[in-house]
Each structure stands twice: as structure tokens, then as C-alpha cells.
N, C-alpha and C. Protein backbone atom coordinates (compact mmCIF):
# COMPACT_ATOMS: atom_id res chain seq x y z
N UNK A 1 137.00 137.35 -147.75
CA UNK A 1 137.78 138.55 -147.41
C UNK A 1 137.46 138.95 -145.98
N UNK A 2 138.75 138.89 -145.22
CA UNK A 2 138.38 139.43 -143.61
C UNK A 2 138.04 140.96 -143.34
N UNK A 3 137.23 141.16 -142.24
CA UNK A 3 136.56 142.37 -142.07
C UNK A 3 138.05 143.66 -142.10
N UNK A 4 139.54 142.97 -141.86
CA UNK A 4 140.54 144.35 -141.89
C UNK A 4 140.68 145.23 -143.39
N UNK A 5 140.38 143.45 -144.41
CA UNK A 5 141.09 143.96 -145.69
C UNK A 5 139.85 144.90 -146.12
N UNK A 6 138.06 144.60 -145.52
CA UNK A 6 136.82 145.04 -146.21
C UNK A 6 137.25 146.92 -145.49
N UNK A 7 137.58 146.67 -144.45
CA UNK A 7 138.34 148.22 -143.78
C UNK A 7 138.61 148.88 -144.84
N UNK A 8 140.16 148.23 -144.79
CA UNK A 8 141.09 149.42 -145.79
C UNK A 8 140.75 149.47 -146.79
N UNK A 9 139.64 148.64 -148.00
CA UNK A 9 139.55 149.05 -149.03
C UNK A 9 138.10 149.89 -149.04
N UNK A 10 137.38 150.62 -147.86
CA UNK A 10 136.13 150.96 -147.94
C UNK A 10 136.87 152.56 -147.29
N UNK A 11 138.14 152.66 -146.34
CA UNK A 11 138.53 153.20 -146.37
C UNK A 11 139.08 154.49 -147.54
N UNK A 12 139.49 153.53 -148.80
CA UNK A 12 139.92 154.37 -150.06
C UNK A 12 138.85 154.78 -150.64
N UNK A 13 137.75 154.44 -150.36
CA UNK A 13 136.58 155.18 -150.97
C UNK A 13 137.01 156.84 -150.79
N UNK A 14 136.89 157.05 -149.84
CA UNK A 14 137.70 158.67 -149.46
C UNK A 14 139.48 158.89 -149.66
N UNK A 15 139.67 158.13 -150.65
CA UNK A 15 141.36 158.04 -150.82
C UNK A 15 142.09 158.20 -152.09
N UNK A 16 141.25 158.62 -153.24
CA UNK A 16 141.37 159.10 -154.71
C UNK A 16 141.35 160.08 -155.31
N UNK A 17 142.34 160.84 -156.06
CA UNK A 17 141.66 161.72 -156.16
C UNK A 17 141.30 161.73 -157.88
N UNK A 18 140.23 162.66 -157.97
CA UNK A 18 138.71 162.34 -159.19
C UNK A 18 138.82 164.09 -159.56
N UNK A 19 137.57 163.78 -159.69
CA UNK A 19 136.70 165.46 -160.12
C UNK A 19 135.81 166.20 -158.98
N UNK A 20 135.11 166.66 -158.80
CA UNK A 20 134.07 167.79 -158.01
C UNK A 20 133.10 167.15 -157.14
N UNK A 21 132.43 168.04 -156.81
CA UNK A 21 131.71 167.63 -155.61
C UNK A 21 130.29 167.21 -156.83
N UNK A 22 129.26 166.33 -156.08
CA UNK A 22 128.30 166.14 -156.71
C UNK A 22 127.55 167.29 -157.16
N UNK A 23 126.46 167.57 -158.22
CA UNK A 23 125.96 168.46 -158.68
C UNK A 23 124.63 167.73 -158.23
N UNK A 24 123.15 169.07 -157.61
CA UNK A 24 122.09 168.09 -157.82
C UNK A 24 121.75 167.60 -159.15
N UNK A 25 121.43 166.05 -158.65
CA UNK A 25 120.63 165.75 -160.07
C UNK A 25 121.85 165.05 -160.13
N UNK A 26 123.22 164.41 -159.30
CA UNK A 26 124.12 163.55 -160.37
C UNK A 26 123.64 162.11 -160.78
N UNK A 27 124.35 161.53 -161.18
CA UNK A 27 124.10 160.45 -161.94
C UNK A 27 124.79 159.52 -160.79
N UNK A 28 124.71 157.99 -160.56
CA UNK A 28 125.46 157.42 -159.22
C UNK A 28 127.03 157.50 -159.39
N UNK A 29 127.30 157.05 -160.79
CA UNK A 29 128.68 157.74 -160.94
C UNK A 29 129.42 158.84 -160.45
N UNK A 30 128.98 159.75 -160.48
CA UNK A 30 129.11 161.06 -160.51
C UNK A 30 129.38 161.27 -158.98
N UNK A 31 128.15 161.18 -158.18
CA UNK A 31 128.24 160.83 -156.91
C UNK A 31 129.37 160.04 -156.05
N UNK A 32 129.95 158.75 -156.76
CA UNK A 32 131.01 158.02 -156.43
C UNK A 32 132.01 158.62 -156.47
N UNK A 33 132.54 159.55 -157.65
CA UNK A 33 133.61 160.03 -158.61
C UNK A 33 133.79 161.21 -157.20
N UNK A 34 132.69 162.35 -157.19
CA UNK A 34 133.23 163.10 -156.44
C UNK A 34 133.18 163.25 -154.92
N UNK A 35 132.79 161.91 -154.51
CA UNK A 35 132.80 161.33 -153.01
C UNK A 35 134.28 161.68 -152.46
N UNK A 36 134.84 160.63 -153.76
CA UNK A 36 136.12 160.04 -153.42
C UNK A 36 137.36 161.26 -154.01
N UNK A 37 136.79 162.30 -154.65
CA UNK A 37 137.69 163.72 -154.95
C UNK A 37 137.81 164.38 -153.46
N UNK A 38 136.74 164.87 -152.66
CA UNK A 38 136.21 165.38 -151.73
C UNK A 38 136.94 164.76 -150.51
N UNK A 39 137.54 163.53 -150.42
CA UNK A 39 137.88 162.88 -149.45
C UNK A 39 139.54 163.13 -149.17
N UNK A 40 139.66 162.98 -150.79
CA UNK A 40 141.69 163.10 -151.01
C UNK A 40 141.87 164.28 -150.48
N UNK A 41 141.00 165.33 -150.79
CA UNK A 41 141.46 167.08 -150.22
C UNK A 41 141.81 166.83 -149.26
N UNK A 42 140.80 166.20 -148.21
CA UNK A 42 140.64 166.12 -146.87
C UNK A 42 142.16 165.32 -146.49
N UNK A 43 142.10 164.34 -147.16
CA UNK A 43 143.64 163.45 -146.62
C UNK A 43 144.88 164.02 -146.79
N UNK A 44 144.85 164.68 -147.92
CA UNK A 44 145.78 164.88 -148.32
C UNK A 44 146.37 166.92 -147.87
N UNK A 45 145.55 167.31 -147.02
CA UNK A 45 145.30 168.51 -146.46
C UNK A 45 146.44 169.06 -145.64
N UNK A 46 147.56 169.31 -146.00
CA UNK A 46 148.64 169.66 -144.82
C UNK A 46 148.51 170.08 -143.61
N UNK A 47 147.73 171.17 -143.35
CA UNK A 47 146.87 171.48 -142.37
C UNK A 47 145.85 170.88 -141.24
N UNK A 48 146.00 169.47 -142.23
CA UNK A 48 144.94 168.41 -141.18
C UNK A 48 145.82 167.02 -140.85
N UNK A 49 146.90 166.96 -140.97
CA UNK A 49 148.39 166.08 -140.70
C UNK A 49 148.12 166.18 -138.92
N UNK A 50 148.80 164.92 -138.87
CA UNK A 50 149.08 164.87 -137.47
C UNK A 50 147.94 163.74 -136.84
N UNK A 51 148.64 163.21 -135.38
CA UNK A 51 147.38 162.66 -134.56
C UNK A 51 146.82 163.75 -134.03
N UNK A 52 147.04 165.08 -133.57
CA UNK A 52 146.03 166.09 -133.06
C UNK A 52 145.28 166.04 -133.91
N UNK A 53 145.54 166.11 -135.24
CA UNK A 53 144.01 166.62 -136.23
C UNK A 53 143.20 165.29 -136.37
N UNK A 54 143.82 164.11 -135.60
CA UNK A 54 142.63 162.90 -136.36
C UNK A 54 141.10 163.26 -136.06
N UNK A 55 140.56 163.69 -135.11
CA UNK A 55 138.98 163.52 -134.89
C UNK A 55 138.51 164.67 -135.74
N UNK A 56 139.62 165.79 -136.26
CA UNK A 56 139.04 166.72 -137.03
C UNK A 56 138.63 166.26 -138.53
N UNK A 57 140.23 165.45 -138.40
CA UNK A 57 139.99 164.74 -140.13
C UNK A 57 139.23 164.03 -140.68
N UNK A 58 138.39 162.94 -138.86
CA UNK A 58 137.86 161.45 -139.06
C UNK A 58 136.20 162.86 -139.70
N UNK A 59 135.92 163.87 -138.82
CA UNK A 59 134.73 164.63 -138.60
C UNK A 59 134.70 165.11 -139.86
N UNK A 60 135.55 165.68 -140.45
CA UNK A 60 135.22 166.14 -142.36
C UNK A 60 134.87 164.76 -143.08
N UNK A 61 135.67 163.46 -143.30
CA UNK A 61 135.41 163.03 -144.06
C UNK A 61 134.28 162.29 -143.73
N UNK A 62 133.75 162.57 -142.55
CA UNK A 62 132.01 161.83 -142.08
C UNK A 62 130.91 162.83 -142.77
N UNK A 63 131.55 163.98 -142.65
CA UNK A 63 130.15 165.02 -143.00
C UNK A 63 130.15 165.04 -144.17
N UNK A 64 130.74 164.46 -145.00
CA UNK A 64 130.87 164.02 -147.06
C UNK A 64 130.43 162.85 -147.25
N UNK A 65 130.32 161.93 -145.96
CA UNK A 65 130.14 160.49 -146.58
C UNK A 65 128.73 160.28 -146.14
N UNK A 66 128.55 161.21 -144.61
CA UNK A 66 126.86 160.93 -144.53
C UNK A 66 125.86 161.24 -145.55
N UNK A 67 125.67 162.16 -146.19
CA UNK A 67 124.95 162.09 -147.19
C UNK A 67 124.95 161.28 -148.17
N UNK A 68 125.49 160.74 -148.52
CA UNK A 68 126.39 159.83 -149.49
C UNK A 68 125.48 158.73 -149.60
N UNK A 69 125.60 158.00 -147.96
CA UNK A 69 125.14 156.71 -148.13
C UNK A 69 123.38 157.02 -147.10
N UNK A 70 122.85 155.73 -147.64
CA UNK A 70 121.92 155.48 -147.20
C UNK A 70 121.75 154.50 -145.88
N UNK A 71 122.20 154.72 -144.47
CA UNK A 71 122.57 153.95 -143.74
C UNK A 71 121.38 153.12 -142.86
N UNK A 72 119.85 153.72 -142.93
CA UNK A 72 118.93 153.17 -142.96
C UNK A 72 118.39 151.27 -143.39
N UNK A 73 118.85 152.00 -144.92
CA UNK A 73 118.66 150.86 -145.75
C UNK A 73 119.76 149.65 -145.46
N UNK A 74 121.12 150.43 -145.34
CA UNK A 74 122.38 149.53 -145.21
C UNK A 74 121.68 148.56 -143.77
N UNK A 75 121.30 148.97 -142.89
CA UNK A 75 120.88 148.36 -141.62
C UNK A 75 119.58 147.68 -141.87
N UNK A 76 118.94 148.19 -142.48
CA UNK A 76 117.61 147.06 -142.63
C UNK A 76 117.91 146.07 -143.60
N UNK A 77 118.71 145.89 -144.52
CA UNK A 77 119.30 144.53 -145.27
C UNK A 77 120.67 143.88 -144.06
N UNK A 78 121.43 145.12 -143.66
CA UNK A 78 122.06 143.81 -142.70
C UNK A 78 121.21 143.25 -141.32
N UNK A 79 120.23 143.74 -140.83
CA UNK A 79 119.57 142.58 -140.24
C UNK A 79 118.75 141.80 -140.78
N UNK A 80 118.62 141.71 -141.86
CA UNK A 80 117.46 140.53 -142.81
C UNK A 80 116.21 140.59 -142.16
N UNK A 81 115.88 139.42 -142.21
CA UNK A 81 114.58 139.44 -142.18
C UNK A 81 114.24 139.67 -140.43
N UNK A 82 115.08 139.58 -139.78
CA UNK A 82 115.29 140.17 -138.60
C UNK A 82 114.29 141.44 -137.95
N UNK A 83 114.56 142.64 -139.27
CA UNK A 83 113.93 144.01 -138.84
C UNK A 83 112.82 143.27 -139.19
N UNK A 84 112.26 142.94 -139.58
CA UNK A 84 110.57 142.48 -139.15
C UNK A 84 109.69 142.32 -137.99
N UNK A 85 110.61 142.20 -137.02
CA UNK A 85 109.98 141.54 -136.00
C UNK A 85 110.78 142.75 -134.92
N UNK A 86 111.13 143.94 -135.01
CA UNK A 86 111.81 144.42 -134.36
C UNK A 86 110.54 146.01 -134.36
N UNK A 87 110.57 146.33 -133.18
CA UNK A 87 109.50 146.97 -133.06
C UNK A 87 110.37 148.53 -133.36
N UNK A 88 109.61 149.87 -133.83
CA UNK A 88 110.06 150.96 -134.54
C UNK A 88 111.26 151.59 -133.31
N UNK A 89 110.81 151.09 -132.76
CA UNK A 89 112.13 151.80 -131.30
C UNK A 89 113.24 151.31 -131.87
N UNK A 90 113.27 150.11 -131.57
CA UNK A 90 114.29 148.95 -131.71
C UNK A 90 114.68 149.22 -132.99
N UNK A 91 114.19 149.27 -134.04
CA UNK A 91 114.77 149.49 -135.65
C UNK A 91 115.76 150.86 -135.34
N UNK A 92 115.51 151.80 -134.75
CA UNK A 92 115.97 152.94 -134.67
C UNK A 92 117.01 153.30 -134.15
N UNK A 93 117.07 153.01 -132.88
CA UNK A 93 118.06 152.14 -132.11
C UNK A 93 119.19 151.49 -132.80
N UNK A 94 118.96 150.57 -133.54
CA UNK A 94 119.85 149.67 -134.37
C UNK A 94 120.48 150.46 -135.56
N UNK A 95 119.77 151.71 -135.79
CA UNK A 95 120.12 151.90 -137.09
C UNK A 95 121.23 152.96 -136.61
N UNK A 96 120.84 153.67 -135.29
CA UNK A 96 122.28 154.73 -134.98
C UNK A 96 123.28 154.00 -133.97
N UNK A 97 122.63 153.22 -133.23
CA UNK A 97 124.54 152.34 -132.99
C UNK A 97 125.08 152.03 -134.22
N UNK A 98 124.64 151.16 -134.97
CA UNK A 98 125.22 150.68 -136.45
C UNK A 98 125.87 151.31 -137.40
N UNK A 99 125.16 152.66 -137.34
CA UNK A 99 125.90 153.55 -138.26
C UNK A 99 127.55 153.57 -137.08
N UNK A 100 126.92 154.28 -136.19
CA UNK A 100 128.22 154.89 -135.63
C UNK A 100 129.23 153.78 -135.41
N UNK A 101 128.87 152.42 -135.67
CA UNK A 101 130.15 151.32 -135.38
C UNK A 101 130.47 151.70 -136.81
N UNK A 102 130.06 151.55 -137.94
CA UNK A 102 130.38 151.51 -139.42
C UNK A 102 131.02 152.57 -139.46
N UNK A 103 131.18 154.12 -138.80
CA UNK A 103 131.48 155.50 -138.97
C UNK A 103 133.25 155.28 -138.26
N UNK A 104 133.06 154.18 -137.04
CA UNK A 104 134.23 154.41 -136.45
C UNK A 104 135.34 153.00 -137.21
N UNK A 105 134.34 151.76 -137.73
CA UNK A 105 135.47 151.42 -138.36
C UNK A 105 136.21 151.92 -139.37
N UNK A 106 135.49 152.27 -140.25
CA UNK A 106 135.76 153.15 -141.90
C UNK A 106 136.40 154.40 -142.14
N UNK A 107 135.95 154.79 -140.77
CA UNK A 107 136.91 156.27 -140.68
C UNK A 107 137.81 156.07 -139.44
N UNK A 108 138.22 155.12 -138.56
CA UNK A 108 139.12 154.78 -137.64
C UNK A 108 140.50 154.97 -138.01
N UNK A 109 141.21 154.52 -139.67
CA UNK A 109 142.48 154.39 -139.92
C UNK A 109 142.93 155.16 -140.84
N UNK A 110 142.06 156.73 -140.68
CA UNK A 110 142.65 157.81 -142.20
C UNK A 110 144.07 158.20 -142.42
N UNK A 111 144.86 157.43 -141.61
CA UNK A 111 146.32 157.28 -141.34
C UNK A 111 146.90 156.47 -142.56
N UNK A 112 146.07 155.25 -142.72
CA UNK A 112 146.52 154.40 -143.47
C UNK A 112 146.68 154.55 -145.04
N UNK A 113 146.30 155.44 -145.45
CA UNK A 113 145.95 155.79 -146.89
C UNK A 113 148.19 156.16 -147.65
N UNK A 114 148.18 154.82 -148.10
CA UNK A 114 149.43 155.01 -148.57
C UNK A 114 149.31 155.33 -150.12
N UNK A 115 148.65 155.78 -150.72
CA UNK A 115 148.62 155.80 -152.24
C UNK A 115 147.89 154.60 -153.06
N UNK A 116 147.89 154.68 -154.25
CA UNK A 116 147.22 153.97 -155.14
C UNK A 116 146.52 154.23 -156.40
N UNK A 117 145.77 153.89 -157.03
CA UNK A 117 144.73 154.33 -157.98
C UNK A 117 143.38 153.84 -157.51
N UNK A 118 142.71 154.76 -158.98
CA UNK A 118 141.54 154.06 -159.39
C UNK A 118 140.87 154.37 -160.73
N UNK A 119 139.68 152.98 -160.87
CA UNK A 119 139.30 153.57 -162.30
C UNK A 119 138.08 153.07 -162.37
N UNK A 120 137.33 154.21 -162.81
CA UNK A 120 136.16 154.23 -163.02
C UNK A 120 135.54 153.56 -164.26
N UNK A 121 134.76 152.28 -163.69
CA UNK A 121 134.25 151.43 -165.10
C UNK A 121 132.78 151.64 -165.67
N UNK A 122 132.16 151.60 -165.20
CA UNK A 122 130.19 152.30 -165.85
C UNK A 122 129.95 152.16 -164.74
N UNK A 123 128.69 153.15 -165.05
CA UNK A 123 127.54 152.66 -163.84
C UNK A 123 126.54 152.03 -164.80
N UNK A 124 125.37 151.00 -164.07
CA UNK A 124 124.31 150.29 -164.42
C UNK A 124 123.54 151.04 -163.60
N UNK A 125 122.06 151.47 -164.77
CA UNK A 125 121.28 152.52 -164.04
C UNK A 125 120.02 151.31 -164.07
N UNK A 126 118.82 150.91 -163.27
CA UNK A 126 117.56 150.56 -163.93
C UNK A 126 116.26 150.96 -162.76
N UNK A 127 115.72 151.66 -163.62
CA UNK A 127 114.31 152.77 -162.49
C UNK A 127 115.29 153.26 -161.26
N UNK A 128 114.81 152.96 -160.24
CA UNK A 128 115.46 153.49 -159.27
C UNK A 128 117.05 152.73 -158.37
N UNK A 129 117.12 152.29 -159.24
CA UNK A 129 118.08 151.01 -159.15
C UNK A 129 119.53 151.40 -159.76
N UNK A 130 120.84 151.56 -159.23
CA UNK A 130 122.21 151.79 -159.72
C UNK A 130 123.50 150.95 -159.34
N UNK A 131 124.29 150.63 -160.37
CA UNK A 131 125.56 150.01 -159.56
C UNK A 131 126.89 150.60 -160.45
N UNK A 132 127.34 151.00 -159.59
CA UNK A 132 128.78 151.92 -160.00
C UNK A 132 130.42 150.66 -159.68
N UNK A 133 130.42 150.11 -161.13
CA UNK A 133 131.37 149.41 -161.04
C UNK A 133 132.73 150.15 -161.16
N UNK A 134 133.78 149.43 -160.14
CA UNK A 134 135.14 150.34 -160.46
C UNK A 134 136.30 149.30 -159.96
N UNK A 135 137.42 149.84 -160.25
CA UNK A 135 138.87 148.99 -159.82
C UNK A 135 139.35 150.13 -159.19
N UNK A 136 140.09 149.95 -157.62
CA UNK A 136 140.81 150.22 -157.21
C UNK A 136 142.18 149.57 -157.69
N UNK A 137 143.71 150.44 -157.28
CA UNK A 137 144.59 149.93 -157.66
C UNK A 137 145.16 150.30 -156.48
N UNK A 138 146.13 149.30 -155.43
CA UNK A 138 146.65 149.36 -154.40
C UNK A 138 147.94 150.07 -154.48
N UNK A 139 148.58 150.18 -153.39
CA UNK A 139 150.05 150.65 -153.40
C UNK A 139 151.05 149.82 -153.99
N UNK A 140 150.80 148.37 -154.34
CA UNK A 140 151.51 147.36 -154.62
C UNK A 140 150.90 146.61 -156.29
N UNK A 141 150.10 147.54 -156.26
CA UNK A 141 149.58 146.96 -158.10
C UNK A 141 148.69 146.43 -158.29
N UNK A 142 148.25 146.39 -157.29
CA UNK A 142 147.11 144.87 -156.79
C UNK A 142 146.00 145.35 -157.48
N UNK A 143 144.93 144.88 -158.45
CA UNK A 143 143.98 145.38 -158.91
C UNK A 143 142.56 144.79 -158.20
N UNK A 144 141.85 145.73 -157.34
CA UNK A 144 140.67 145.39 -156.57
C UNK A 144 139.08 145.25 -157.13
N UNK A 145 138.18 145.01 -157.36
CA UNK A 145 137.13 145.41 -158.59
C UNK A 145 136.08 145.29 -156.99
N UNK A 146 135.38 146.74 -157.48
CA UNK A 146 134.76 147.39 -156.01
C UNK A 146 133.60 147.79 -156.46
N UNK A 147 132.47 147.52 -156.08
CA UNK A 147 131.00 147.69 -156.94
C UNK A 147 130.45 148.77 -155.60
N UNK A 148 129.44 149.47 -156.36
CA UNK A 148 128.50 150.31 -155.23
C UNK A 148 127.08 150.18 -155.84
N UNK A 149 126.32 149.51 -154.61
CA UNK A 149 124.79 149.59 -155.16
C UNK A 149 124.16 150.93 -154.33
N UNK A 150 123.29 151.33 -155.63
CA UNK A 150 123.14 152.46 -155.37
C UNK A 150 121.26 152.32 -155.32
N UNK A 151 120.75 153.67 -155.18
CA UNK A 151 118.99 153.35 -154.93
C UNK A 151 118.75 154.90 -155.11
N UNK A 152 117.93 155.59 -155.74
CA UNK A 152 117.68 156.97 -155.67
C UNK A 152 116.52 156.78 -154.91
N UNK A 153 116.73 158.04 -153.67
CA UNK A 153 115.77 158.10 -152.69
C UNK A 153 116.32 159.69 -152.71
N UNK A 154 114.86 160.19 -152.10
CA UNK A 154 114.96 161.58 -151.29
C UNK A 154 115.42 162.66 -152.49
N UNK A 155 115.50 162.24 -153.75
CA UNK A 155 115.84 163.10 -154.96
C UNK A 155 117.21 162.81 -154.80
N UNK A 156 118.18 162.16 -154.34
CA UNK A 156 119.68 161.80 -154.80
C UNK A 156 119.76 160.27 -154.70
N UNK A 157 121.26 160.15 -155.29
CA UNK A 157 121.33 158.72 -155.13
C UNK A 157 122.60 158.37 -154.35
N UNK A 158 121.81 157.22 -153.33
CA UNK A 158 122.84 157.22 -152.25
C UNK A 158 123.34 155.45 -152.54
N UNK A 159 124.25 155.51 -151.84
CA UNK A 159 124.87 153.98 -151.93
C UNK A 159 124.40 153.29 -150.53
N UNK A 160 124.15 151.53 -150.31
CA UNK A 160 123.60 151.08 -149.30
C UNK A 160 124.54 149.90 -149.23
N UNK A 161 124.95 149.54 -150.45
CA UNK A 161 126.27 148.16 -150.22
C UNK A 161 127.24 148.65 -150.96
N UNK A 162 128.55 147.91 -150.72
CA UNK A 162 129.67 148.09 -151.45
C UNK A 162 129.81 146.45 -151.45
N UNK A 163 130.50 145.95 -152.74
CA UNK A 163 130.91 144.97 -152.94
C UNK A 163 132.25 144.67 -153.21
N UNK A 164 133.18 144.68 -152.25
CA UNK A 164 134.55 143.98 -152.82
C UNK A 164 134.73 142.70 -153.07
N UNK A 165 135.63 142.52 -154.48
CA UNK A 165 135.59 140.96 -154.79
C UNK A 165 134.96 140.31 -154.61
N UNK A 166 133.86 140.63 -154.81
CA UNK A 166 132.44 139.60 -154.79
C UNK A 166 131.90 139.73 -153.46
N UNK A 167 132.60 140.26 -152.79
CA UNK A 167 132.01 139.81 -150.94
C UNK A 167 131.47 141.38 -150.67
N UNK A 168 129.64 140.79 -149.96
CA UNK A 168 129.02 142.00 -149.47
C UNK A 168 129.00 142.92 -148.39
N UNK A 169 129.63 143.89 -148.02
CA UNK A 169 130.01 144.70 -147.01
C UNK A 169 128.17 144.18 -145.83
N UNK A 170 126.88 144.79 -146.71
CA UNK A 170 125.71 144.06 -146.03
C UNK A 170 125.46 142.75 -145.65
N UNK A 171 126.10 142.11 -146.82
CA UNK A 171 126.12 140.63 -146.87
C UNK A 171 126.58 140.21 -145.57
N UNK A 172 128.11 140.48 -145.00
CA UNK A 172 128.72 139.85 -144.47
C UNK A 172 128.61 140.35 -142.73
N UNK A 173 127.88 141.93 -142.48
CA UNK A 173 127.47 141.94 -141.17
C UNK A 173 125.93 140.85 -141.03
N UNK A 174 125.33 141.08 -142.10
CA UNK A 174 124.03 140.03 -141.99
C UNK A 174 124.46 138.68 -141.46
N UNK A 175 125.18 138.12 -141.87
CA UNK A 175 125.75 136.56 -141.78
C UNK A 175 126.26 136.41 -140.15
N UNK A 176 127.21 137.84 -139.62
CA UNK A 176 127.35 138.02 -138.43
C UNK A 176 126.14 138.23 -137.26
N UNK A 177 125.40 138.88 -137.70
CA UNK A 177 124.00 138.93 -137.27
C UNK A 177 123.03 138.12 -137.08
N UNK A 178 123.16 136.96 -138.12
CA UNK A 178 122.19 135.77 -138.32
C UNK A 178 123.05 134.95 -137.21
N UNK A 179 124.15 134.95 -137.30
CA UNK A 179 124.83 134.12 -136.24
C UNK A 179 124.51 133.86 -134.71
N UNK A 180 124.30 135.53 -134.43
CA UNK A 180 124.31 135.87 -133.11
C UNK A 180 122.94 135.64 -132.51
N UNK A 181 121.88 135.82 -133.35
CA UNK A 181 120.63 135.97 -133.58
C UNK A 181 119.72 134.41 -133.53
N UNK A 182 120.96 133.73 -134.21
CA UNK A 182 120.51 132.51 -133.76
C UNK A 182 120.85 131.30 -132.83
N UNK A 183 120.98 132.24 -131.85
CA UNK A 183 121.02 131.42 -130.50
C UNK A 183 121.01 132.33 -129.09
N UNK A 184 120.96 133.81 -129.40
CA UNK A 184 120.49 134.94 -128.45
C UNK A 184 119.69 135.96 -128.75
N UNK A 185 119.10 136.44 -127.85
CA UNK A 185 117.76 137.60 -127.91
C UNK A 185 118.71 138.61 -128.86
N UNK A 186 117.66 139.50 -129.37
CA UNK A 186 117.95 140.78 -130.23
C UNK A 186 118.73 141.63 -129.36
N UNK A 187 118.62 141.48 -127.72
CA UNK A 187 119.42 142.70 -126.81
C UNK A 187 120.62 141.96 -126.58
N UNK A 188 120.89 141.27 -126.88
CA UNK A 188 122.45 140.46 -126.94
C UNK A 188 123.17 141.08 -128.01
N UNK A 189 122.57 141.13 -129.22
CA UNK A 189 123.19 141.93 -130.53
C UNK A 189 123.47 143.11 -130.60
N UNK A 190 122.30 144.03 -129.73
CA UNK A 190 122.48 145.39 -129.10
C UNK A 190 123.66 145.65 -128.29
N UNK A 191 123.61 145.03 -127.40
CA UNK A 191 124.83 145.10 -126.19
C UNK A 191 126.21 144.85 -126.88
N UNK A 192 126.14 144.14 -127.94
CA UNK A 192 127.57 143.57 -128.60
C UNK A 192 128.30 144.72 -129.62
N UNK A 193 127.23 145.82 -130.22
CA UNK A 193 127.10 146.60 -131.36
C UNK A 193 127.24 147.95 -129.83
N UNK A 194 126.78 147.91 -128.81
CA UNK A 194 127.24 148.88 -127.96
C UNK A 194 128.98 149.17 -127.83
N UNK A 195 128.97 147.52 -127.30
CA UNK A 195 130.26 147.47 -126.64
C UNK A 195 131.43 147.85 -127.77
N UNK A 196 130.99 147.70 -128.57
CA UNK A 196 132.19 147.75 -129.57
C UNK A 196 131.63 149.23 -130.29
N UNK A 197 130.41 149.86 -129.95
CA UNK A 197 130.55 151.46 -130.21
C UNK A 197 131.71 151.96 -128.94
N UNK A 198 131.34 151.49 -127.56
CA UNK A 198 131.94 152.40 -126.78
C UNK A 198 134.11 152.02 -127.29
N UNK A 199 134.66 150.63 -127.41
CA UNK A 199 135.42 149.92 -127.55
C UNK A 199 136.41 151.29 -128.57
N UNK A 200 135.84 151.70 -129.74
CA UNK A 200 136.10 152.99 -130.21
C UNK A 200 136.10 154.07 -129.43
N UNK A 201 135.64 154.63 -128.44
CA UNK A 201 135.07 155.43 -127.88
C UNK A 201 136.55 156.17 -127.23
N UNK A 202 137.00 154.93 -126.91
CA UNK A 202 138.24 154.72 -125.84
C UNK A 202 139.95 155.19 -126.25
């Protein structure tokens, strides 16, 4: 699955509409369910229509999703075994360009949200360990099966991968990473994760 289609369907995460905002203490379900309630308001907001309102619209549905996820973790599994050898600057560094490339692809196209479903299938809970299986349903019928691994940290539970159709949102910047990584310095990867922060910017 190419990085446009991993877009628009990480996109609908904020594109359903569900039940309430999380309660403390939810369950990862719960958390998923009213991620993606919280997001439709936002899209679906008459008041927030238009290209004038995009950076207002892209800015709500960031301040619902940062808590959400665990973007730390998301960055220390997509550089593998990489962050090992990366000194605490450098981890840190990596972890807020990264977010903010992930912030501007995912929330870049809140335009695109043409309708659809979804349906919520279980979550798998074990110790601190969760995965919130579900089907999206496209504008065209298309049935998507969209997993969220989840991790309770900090007293909530946040999500660190999403899995569409088998393919790992972590998985697949890692693989990009291992690429680059293996045949240029770590500030080559930096500069590349810049350029394409500022590339949004524009």
C-alpha cells in the first residue's frame, strides 16, 4: 500500500462519526471510538468550511489527536534499532521533526473526507498491551480492516502504530529509514525529514 492510500485512510481516523470524548480511565476502544467522534464535529463544522479555515481546522483536529497518540514511541520503533546509537539530543530532535512531518501529512488533506463508514470490531487488551481492531468503509463500499496498537502509558492509552491491510504505518517509515541509513550518516535523514517539514511549510 503506497504512502497516498496509508494518507487518506489515517486521515479518516478523524472522519467518523461515533460517541464522546474519552472518559479518564477509557478502555483503547473507547479512546479510538471517541477520537474519531471528536474529529467529524470538527469536519463536519459549518463554521470551519472553507480554505481560510484550513490551518484552523488542520489546528483542532491536532489538539485531539496529540494526546491520542504516543509519538515518542511511534519514532523510536520507526528508527529501529537505529535510536540506539543516537545520542539524547539527536533522539529528540528526531522525535519533533517526525512528529511534525506525520502532523502535516495526516492532517494536510481535511478537504478530502468524502464520506463513508465504520465499524468497530473488539479491542485485544493484554497487561499493558492493546489492539483496537476495526473496518473502515469507503465512499465506494470498499471494506478497509484498520488495526491500532495501543500501550497504556502515563495513566491513558495511547496508540503508536496503525495497521492498514496488514501494512505498518511504523513498519513502513522504518524500512524508509533503514534505506537511507544504509548508505548515509544519521544527518542525511535529518536534513531529508527537514526538507520535507519545511516542503509543507510552503
Amino acid at each position: 500500500m503506497n504512502i497516498k492510500k496509508i494518507t487518506f485512510l489515517l486521515l479518516l481516523l478523524t472522519a467518523f462519526p461515533l460517541s464522546q470524548s474519552p472518559a479518564q480511565g477509557a478502555g483503547p476502544g473507547e479512546v479510538v471510538v471517541a477520537t474519531i467522534d471528536r474529529g467529524i464535529k470538527i469536519l463536519e463544522d459549518p463554521s470551519l468550511q472553507g480554505f481560510d479555515r484550513y490551518q484552523e481546522r488542520k489546528d483542532m483536529l491536532w489538539s485531539i489527536l496529540m494526546p491520542v497518540f504516543d509519538f515518542e514511541t511511534t519514532s523510536k520503533r520507526a528508527l529501529g534499532h537505529h535510536w540506539q546509537d543516537r545520542t539524547e539530543k539527536e533522539r529528540k530532535e528526531f522525535v519533533s521533526v517526525f512528529t511534525n512531518v506525520l502532523r502535516d501529512i495526516y492532517l494536510g488533506k481535511t478537504d478530502s473526507y468524502s464520506g463513508g463508514g465504520f465499524i468497530y470490531i473488539r479491542e485485544v487488551v493484554k497487561e499493558n498491551r492493546g489492539k483496537v481492531q476495526t473496518n473502515f468503509i469507503t465512499s465506494n463500499n470498499k471494506k478497509v480492516v484498520v488495526d491500532f496498537s495501543m500501550h497504556y502509558v502515563q495513566g491513558a492509552w495511547k496508540v503508536y502504530d496503525i495497521t492498514i491491510e496488514g501494512v505498518s504505518m511504523v513498519g513502513n517509515y522504518r524500512n524508509q529509514f533503514n534505506a537511507i541509513l544504509a548508505k548515509s550518516p544519521f544527518e542525511d535523514l535529518m536534513k531529508k525529514l527537514y526538507e520535507k517539514r519545511d516542503e509543507f511549510a510552503q
